[in-house]
C-alpha atoms as a PDB file:
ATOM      1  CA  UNK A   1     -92.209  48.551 -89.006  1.00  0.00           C
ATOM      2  CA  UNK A   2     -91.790  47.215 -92.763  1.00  0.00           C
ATOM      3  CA  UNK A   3     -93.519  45.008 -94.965  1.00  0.00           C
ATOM      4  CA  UNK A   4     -94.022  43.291 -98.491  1.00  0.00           C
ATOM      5  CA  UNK A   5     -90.014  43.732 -99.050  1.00  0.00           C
ATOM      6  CA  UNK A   6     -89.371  40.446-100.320  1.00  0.00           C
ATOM      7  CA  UNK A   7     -91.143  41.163-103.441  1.00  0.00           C
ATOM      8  CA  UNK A   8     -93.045  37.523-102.724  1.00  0.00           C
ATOM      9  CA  UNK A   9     -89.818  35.583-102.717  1.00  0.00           C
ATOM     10  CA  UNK A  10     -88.832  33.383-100.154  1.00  0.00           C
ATOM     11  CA  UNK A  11     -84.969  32.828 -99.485  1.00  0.00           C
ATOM     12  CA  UNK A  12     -84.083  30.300-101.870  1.00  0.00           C
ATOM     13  CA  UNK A  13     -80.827  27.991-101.038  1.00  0.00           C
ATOM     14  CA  UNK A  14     -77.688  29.009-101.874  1.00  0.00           C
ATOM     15  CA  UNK A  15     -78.772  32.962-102.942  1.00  0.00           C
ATOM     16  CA  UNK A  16     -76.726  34.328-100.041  1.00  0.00           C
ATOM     17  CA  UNK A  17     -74.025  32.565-100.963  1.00  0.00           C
ATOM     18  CA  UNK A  18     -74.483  33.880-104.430  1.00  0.00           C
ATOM     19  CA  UNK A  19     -75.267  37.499-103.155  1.00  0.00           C
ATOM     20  CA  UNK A  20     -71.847  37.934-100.749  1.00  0.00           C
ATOM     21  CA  UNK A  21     -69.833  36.603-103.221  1.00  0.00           C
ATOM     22  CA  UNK A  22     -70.895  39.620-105.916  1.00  0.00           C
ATOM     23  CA  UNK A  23     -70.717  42.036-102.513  1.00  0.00           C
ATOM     24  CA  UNK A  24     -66.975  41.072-102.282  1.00  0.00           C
ATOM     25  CA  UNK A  25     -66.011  42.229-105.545  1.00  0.00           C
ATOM     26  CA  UNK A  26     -68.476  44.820-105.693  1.00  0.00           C
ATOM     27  CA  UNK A  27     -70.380  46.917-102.737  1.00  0.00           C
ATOM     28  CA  UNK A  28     -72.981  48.480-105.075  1.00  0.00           C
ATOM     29  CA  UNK A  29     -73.551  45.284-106.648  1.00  0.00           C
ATOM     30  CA  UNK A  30     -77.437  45.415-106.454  1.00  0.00           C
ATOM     31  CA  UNK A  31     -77.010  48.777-108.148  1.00  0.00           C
ATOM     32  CA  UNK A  32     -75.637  47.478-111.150  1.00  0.00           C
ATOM     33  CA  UNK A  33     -77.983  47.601-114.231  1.00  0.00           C
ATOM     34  CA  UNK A  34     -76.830  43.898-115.273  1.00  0.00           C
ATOM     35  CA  UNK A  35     -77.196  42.711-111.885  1.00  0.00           C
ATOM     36  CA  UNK A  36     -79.753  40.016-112.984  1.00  0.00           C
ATOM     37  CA  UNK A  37     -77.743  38.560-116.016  1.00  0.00           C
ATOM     38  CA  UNK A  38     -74.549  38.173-113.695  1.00  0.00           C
ATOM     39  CA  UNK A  39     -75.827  36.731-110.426  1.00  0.00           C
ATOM     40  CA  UNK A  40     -78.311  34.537-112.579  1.00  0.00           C
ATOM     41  CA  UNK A  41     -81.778  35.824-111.264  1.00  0.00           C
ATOM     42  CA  UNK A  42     -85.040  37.586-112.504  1.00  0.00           C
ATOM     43  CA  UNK A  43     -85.047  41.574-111.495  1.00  0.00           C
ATOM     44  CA  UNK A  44     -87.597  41.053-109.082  1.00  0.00           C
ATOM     45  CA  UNK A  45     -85.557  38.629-107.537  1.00  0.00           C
ATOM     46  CA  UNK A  46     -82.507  40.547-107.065  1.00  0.00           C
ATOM     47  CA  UNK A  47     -84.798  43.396-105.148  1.00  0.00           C
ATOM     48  CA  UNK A  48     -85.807  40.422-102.959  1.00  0.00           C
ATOM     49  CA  UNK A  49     -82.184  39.295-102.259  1.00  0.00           C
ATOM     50  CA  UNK A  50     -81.181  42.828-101.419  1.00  0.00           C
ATOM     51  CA  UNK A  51     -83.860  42.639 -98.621  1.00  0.00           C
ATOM     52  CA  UNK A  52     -83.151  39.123 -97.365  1.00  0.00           C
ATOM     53  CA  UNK A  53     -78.913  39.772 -97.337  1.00  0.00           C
ATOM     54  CA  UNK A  54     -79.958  42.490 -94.776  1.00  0.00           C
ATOM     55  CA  UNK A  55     -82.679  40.589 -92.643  1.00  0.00           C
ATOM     56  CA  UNK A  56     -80.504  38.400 -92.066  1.00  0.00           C
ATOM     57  CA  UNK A  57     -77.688  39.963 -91.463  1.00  0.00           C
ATOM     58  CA  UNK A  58     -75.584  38.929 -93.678  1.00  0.00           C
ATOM     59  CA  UNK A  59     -74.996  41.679 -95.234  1.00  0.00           C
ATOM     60  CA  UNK A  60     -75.431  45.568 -93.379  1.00  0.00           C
ATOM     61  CA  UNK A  61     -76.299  48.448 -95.817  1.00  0.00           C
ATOM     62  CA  UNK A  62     -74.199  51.810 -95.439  1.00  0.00           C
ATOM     63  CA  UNK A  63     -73.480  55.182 -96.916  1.00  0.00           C
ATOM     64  CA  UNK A  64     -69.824  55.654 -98.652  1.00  0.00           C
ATOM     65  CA  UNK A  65     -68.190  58.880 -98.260  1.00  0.00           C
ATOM     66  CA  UNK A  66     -70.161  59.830-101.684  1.00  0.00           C
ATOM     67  CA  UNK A  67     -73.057  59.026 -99.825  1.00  0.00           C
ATOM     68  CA  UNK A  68     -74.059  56.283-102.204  1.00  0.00           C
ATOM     69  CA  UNK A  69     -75.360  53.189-100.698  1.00  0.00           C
ATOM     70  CA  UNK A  70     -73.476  50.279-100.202  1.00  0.00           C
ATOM     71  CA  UNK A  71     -73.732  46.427 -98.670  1.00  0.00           C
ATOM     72  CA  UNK A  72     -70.816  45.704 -96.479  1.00  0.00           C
ATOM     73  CA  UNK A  73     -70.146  41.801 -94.724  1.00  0.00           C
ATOM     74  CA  UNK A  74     -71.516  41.852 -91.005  1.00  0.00           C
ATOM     75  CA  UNK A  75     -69.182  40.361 -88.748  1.00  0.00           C
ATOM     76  CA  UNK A  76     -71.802  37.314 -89.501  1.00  0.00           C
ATOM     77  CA  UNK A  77     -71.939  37.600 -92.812  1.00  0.00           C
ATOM     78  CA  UNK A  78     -67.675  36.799 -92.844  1.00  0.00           C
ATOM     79  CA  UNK A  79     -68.036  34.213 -89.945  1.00  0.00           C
ATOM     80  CA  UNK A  80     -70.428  32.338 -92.270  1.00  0.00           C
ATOM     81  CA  UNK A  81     -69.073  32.880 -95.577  1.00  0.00           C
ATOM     82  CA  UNK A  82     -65.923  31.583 -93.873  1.00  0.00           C
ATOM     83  CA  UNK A  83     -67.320  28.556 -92.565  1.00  0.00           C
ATOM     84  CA  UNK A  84     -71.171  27.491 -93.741  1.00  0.00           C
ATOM     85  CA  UNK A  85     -71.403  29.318 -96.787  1.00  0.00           C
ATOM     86  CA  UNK A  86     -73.837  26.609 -98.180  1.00  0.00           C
ATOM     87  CA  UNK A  87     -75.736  26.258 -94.747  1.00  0.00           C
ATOM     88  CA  UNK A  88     -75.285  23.061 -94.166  1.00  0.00           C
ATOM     89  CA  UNK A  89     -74.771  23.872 -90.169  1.00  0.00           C
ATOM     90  CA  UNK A  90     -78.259  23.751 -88.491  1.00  0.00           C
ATOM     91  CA  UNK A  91     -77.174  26.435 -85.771  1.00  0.00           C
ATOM     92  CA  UNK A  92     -76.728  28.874 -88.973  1.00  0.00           C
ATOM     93  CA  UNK A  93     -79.831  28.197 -89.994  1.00  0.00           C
ATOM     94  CA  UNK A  94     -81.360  28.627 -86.549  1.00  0.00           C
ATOM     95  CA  UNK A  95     -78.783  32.227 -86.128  1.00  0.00           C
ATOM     96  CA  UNK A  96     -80.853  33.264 -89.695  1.00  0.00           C
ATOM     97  CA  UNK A  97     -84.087  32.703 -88.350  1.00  0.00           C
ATOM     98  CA  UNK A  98     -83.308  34.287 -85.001  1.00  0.00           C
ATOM     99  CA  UNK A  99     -82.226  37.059 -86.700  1.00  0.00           C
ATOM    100  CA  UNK A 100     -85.670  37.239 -89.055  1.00  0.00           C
ATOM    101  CA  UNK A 101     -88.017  37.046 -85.923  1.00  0.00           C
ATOM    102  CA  UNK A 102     -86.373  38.721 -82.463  1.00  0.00           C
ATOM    103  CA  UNK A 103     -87.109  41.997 -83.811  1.00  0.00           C
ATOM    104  CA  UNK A 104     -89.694  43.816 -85.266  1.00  0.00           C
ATOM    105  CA  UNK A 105     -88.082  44.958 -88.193  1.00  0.00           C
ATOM    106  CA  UNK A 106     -86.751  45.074 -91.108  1.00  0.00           C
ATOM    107  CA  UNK A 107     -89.617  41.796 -90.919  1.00  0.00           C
ATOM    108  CA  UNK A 108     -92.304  42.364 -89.005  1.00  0.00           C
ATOM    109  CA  UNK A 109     -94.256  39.709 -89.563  1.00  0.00           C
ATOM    110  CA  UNK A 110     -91.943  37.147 -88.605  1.00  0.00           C
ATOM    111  CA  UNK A 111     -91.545  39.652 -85.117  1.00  0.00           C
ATOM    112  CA  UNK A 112     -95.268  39.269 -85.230  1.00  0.00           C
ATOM    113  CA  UNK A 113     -95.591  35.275 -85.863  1.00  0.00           C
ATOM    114  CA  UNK A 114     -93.182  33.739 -83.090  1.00  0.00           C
ATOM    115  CA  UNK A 115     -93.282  36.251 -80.397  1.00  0.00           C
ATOM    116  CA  UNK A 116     -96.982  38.018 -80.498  1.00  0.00           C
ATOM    117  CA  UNK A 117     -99.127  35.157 -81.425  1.00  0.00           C
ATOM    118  CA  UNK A 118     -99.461  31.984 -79.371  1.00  0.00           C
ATOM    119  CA  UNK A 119    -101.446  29.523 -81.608  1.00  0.00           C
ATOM    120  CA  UNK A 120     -99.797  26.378 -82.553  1.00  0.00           C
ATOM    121  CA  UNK A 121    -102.510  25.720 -84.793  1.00  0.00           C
ATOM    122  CA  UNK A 122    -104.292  27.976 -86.847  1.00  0.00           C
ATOM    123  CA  UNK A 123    -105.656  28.316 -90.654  1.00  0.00           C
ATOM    124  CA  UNK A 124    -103.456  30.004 -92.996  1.00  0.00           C
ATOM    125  CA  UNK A 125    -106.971  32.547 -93.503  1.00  0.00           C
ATOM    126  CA  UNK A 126    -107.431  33.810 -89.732  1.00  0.00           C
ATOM    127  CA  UNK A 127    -103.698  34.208 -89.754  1.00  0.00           C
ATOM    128  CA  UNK A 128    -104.036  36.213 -92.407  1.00  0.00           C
ATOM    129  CA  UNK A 129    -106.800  38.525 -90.762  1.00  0.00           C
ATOM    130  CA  UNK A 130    -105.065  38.466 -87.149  1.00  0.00           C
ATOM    131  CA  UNK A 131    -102.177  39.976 -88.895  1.00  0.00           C
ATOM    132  CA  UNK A 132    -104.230  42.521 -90.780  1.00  0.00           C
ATOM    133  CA  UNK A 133    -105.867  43.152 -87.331  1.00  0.00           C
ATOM    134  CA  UNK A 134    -102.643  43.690 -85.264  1.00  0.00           C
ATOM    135  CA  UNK A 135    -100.922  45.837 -88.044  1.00  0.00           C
ATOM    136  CA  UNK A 136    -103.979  48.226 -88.162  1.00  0.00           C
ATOM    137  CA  UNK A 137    -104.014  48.922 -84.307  1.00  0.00           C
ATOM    138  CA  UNK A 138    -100.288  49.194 -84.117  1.00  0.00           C
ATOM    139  CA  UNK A 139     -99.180  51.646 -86.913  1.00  0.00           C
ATOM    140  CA  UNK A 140    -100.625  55.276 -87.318  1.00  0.00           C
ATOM    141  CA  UNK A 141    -100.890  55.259 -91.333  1.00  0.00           C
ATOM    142  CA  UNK A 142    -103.042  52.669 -93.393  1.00  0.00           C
ATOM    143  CA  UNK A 143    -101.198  49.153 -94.921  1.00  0.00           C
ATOM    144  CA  UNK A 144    -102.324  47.303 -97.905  1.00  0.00           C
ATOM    145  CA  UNK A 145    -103.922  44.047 -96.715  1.00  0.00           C
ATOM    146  CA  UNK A 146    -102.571  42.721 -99.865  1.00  0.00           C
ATOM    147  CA  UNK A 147     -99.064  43.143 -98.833  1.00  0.00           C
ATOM    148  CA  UNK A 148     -99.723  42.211 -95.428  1.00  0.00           C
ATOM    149  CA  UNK A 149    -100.817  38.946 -97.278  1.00  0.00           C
ATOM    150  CA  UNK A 150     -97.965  38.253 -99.298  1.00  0.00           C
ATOM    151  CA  UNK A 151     -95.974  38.630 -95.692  1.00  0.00           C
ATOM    152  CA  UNK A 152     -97.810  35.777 -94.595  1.00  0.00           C
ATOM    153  CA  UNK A 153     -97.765  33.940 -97.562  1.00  0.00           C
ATOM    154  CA  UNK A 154     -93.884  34.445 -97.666  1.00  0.00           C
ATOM    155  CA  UNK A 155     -93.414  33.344 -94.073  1.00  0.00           C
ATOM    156  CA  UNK A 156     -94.907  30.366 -94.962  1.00  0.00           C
ATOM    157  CA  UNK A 157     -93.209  29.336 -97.769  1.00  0.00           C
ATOM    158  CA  UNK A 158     -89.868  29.909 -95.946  1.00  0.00           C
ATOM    159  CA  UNK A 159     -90.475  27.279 -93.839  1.00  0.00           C
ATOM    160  CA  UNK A 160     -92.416  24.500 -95.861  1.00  0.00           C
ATOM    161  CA  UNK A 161     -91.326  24.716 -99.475  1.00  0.00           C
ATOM    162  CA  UNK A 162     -90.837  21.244-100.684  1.00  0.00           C
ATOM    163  CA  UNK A 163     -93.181  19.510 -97.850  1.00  0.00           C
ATOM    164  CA  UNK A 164     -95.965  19.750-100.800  1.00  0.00           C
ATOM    165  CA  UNK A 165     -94.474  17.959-103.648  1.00  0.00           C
ATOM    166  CA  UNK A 166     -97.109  18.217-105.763  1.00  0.00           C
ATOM    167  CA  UNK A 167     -96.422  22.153-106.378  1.00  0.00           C
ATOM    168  CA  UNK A 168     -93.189  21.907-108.839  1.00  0.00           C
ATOM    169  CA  UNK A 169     -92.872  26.063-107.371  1.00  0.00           C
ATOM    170  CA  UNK A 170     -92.508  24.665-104.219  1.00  0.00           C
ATOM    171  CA  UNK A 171     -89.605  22.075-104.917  1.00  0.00           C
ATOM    172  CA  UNK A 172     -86.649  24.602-104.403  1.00  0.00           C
ATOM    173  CA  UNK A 173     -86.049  24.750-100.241  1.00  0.00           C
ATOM    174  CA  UNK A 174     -84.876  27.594 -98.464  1.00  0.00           C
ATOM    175  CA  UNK A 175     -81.880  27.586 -96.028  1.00  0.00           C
ATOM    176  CA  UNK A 176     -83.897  27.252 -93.043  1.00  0.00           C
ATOM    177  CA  UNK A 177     -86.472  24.540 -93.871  1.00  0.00           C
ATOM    178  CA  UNK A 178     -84.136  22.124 -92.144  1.00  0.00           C
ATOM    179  CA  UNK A 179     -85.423  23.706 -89.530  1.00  0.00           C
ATOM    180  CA  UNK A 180     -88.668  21.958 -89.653  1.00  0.00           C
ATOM    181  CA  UNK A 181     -90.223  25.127 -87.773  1.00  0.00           C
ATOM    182  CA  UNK A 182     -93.639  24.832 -89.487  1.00  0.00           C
ATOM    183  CA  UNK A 183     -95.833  22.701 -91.303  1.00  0.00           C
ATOM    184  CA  UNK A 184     -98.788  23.684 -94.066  1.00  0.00           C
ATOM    185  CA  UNK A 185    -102.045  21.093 -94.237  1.00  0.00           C
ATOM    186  CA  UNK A 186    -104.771  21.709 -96.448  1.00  0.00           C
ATOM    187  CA  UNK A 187    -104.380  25.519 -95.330  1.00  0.00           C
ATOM    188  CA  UNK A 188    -104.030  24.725 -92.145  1.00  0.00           C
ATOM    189  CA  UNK A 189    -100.638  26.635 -90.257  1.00  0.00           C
ATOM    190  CA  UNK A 190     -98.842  23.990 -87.479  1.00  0.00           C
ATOM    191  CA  UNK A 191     -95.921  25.524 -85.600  1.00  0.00           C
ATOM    192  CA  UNK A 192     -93.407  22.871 -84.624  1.00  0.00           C
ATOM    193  CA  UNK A 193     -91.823  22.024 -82.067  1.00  0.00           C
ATOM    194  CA  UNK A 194     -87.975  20.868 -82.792  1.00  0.00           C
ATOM    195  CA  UNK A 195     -85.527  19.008 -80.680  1.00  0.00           C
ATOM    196  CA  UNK A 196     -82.374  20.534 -79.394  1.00  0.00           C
ATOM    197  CA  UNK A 197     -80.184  18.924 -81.910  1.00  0.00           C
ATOM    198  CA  UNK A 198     -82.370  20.609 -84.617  1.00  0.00           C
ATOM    199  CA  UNK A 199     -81.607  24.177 -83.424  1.00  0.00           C
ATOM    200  CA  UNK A 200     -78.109  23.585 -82.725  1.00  0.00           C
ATOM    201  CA  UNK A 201     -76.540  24.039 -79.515  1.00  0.00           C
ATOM    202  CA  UNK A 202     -73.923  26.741 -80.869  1.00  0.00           C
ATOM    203  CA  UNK A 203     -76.919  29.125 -82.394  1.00  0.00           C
ATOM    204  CA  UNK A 204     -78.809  28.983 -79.131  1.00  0.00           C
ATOM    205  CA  UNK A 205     -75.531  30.219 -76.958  1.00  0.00           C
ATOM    206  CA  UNK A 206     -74.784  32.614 -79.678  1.00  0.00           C
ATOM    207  CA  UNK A 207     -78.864  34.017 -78.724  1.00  0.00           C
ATOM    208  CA  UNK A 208     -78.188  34.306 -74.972  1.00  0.00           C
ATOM    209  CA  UNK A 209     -74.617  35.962 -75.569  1.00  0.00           C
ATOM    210  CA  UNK A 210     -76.139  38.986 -77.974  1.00  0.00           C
ATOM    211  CA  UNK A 211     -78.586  39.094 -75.543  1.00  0.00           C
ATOM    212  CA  UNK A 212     -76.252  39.844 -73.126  1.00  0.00           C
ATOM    213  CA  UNK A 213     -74.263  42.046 -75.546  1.00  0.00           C
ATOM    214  CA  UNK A 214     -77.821  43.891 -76.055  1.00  0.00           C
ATOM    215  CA  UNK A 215     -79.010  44.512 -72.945  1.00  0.00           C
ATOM    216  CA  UNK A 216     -76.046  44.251 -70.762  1.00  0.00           C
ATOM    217  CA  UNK A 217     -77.832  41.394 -68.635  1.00  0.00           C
ATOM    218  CA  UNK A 218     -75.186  38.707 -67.130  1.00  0.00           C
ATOM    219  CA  UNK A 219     -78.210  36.568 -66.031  1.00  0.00           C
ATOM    220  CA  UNK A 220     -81.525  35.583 -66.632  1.00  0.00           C
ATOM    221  CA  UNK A 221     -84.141  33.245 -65.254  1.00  0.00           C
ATOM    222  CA  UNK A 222     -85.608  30.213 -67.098  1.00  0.00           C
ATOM    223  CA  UNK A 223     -88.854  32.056 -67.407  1.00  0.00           C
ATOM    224  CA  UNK A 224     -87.385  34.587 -69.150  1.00  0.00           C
ATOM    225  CA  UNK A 225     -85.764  32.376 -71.717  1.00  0.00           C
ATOM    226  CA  UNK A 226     -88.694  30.695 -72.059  1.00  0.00           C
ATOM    227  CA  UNK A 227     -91.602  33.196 -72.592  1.00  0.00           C
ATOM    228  CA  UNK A 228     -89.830  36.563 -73.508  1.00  0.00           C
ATOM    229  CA  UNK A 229     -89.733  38.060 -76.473  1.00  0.00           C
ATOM    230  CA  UNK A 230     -86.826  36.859 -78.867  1.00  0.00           C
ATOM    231  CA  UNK A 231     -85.760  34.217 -76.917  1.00  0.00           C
ATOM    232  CA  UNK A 232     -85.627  30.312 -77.279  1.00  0.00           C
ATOM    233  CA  UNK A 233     -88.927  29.919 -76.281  1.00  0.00           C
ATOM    234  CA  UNK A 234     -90.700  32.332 -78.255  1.00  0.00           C
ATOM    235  CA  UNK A 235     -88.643  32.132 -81.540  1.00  0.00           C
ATOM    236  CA  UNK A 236     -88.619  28.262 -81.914  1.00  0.00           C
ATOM    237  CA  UNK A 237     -91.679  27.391 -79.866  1.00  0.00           C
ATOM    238  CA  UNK A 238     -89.986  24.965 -77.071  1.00  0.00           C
ATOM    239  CA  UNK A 239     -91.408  24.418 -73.690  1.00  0.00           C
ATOM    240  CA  UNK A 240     -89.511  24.648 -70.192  1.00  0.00           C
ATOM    241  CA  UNK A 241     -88.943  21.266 -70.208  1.00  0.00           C
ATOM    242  CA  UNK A 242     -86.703  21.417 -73.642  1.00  0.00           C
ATOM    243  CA  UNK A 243     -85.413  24.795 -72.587  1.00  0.00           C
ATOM    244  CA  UNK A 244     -83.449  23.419 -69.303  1.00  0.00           C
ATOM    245  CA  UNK A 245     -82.546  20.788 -71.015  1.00  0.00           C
ATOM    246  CA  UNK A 246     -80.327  22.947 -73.517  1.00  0.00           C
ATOM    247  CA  UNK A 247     -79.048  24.772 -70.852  1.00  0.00           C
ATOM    248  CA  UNK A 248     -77.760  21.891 -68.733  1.00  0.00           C
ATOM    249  CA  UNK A 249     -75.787  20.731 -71.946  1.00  0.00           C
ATOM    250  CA  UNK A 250     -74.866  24.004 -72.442  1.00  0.00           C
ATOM    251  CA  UNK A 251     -73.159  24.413 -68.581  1.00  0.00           C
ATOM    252  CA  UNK A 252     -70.695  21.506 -69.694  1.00  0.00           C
ATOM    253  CA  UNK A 253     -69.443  24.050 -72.858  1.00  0.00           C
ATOM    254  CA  UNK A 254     -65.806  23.184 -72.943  1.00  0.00           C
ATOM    255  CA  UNK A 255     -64.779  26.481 -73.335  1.00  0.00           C
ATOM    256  CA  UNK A 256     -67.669  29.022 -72.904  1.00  0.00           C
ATOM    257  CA  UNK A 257     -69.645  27.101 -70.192  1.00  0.00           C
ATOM    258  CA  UNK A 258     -72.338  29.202 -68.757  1.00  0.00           C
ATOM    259  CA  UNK A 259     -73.574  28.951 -65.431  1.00  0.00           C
ATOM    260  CA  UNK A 260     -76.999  27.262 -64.378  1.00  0.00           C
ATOM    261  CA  UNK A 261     -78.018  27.422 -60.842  1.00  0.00           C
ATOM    262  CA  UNK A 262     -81.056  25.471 -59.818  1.00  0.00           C
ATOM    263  CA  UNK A 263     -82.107  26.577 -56.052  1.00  0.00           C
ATOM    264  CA  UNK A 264     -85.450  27.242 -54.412  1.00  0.00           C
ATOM    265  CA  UNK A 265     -87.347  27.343 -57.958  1.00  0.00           C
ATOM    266  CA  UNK A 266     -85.222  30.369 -58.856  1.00  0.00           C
ATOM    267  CA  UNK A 267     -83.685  28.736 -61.807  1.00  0.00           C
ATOM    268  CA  UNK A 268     -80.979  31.541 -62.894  1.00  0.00           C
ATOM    269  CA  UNK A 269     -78.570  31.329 -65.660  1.00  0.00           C
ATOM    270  CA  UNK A 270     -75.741  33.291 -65.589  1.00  0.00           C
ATOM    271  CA  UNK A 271     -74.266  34.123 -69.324  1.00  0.00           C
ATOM    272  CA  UNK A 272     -70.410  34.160 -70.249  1.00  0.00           C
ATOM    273  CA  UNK A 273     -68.659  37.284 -70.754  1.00  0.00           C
ATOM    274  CA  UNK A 274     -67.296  36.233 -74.331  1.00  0.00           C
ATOM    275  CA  UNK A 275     -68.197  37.949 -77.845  1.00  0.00           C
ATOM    276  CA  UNK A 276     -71.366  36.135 -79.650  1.00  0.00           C
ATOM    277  CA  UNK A 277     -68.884  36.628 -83.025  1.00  0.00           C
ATOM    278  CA  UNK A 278     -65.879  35.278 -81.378  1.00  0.00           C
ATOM    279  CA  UNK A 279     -68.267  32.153 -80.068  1.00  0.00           C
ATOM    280  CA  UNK A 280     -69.352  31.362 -83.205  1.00  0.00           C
ATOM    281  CA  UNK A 281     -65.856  31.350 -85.012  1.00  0.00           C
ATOM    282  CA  UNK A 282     -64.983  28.935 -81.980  1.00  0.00           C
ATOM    283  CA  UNK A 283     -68.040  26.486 -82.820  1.00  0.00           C
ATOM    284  CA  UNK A 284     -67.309  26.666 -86.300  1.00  0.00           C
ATOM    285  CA  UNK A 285     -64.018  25.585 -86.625  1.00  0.00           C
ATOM    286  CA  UNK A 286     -64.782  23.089 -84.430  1.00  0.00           C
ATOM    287  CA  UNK A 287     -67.137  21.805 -86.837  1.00  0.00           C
ATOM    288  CA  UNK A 288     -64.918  22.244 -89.572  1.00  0.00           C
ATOM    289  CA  UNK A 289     -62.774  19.950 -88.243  1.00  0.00           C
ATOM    290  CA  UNK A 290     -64.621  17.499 -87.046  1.00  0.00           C
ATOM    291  CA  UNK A 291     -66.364  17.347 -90.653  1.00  0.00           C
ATOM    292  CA  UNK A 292     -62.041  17.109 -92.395  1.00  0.00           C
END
């Protein structure tokens, strides 16, 4: 598992934008010694966008045939370059997040906050220690508790910079705070539920289909979707209620409808056989359009 990457900087907007467009011209980019000057950012900061370009997955870090690192465009990474470069979609903002938290690394504690814990409510302190807590019985060599802290402190600001407008550090959002995934009180930690408009019905098809792709699964029950790890439920806190809800909308797809059977309480979904990439492109040109 892997922590304290992020060198204590949240995603700020626009820095993957920023980070691709250097990648394009140059795959060792982050290797260059004036990195900073050209992209605009401290040193520290660039570290902490070569992390966040690959949590993402934006961005997917290789060996050349000199076997020198380099940071190639996922098939992601082009669709929303293409597209969203700004993130101004919701659903890419929701794909971001999905990909922060469904697995438990390269960011464990985001694995850690939507899938292992279920409080809704808890002080920004015992989240702190329940972290420290889980990380010691689940890896074999000793982490500092001081970078376990800046992981929390990170996730946090993520999702809430610019809710406390008294901070001027806190003014500059992240991509995902649309998201309105958390709230922070007084050191208090609220997870949030959001609508389905929110999340975006495109990033929560594009979930099911690279689960599909993943597992090789064609179908899954509501209960699954609901309560297992990396799914809708888990990853954006929704109920049942919410979670059929999508899915019914979601069976009308004009294209990629998927199938939603509702018989004897065995409420089965049965996923499309279509690419998650090749979905996407489809949604996004559709909102392209609709937005010319």
């Amino acid at each position: 598992m892997a922590y304290g990457q992020h060198q204590s900087f949240y995603l700020r907007d626009r820095w993957l934008n920023k980070a691709i467009k250097h990648l394009l011209d140059d795959n060792r980019f982050f290797y260059d010694k004036e990195a900073f000057e050209k992209i605009g950012l401290g040193k520290n900061m660039v570290q902490s966008l070569r992390y966040w370009v690959v949590a993402t997955k934006a961005v997917e870090e290789k060996f050349n045939e000199q076997r020198k690192k380099v940071y190639l465009l996922t098939d992601f990474g082009e669709v929303l370059y293409k597209y969203d470069k700004f993130i101004q979609f919701n659903d890419s903002a929701a794909i971001i997040h999905y990909h922060l938290s469904h697995e438990k690394e390269p960011s464990t504690a985001w694995y850690w906050f939507f899938n292992v814990i279920n409080e809704t409510i808890i002080s920004k302190d015992d989240l702190v220690e329940m972290f420290i807590q889980w990380v010691d019985a689940n890896e074999e060599k000793k982490i500092s508790e001081r970078s376990l802290k800046r992981d929390i402190d990170c996730l946090i600001k993520l999702y809430t910079a610019g809710q406390n407008t008294d901070d001027p550090e806190e003014v500059i959002q992240s991509p995902i705070n649309k998201l309105k995934l958390l709230q922070e009180s007084k050191g208090i930690v609220f997870k949030r539920t959001p609508t389905v408009e929110n999340i975006g019905l495109s990033s929560l098809m594009y979930i099911l289909l690279e689960y599909r792709k993943n597992s090789s699964i064609e179908t899954l029950s509501v209960d699954e979707i609901t309560y297992n790890t990396g799914l809708w439920g888990k990853i954006f806190n929704l109920n049942k209620s919410t979670v059929v809800d999508a899915l019914e909308q979601l069976s009308n797809h004009p294209k990629y409808p998927l199938s939603f059977t509702r018989t004897n309480n065995l409420d089965t979904v049965r996923i499309p056989n279509v690419d998650p990439i090749d979905f996407l492109e489809f949604e996004y040109k559709r909102k392209v359009e609709k937005l010319s």
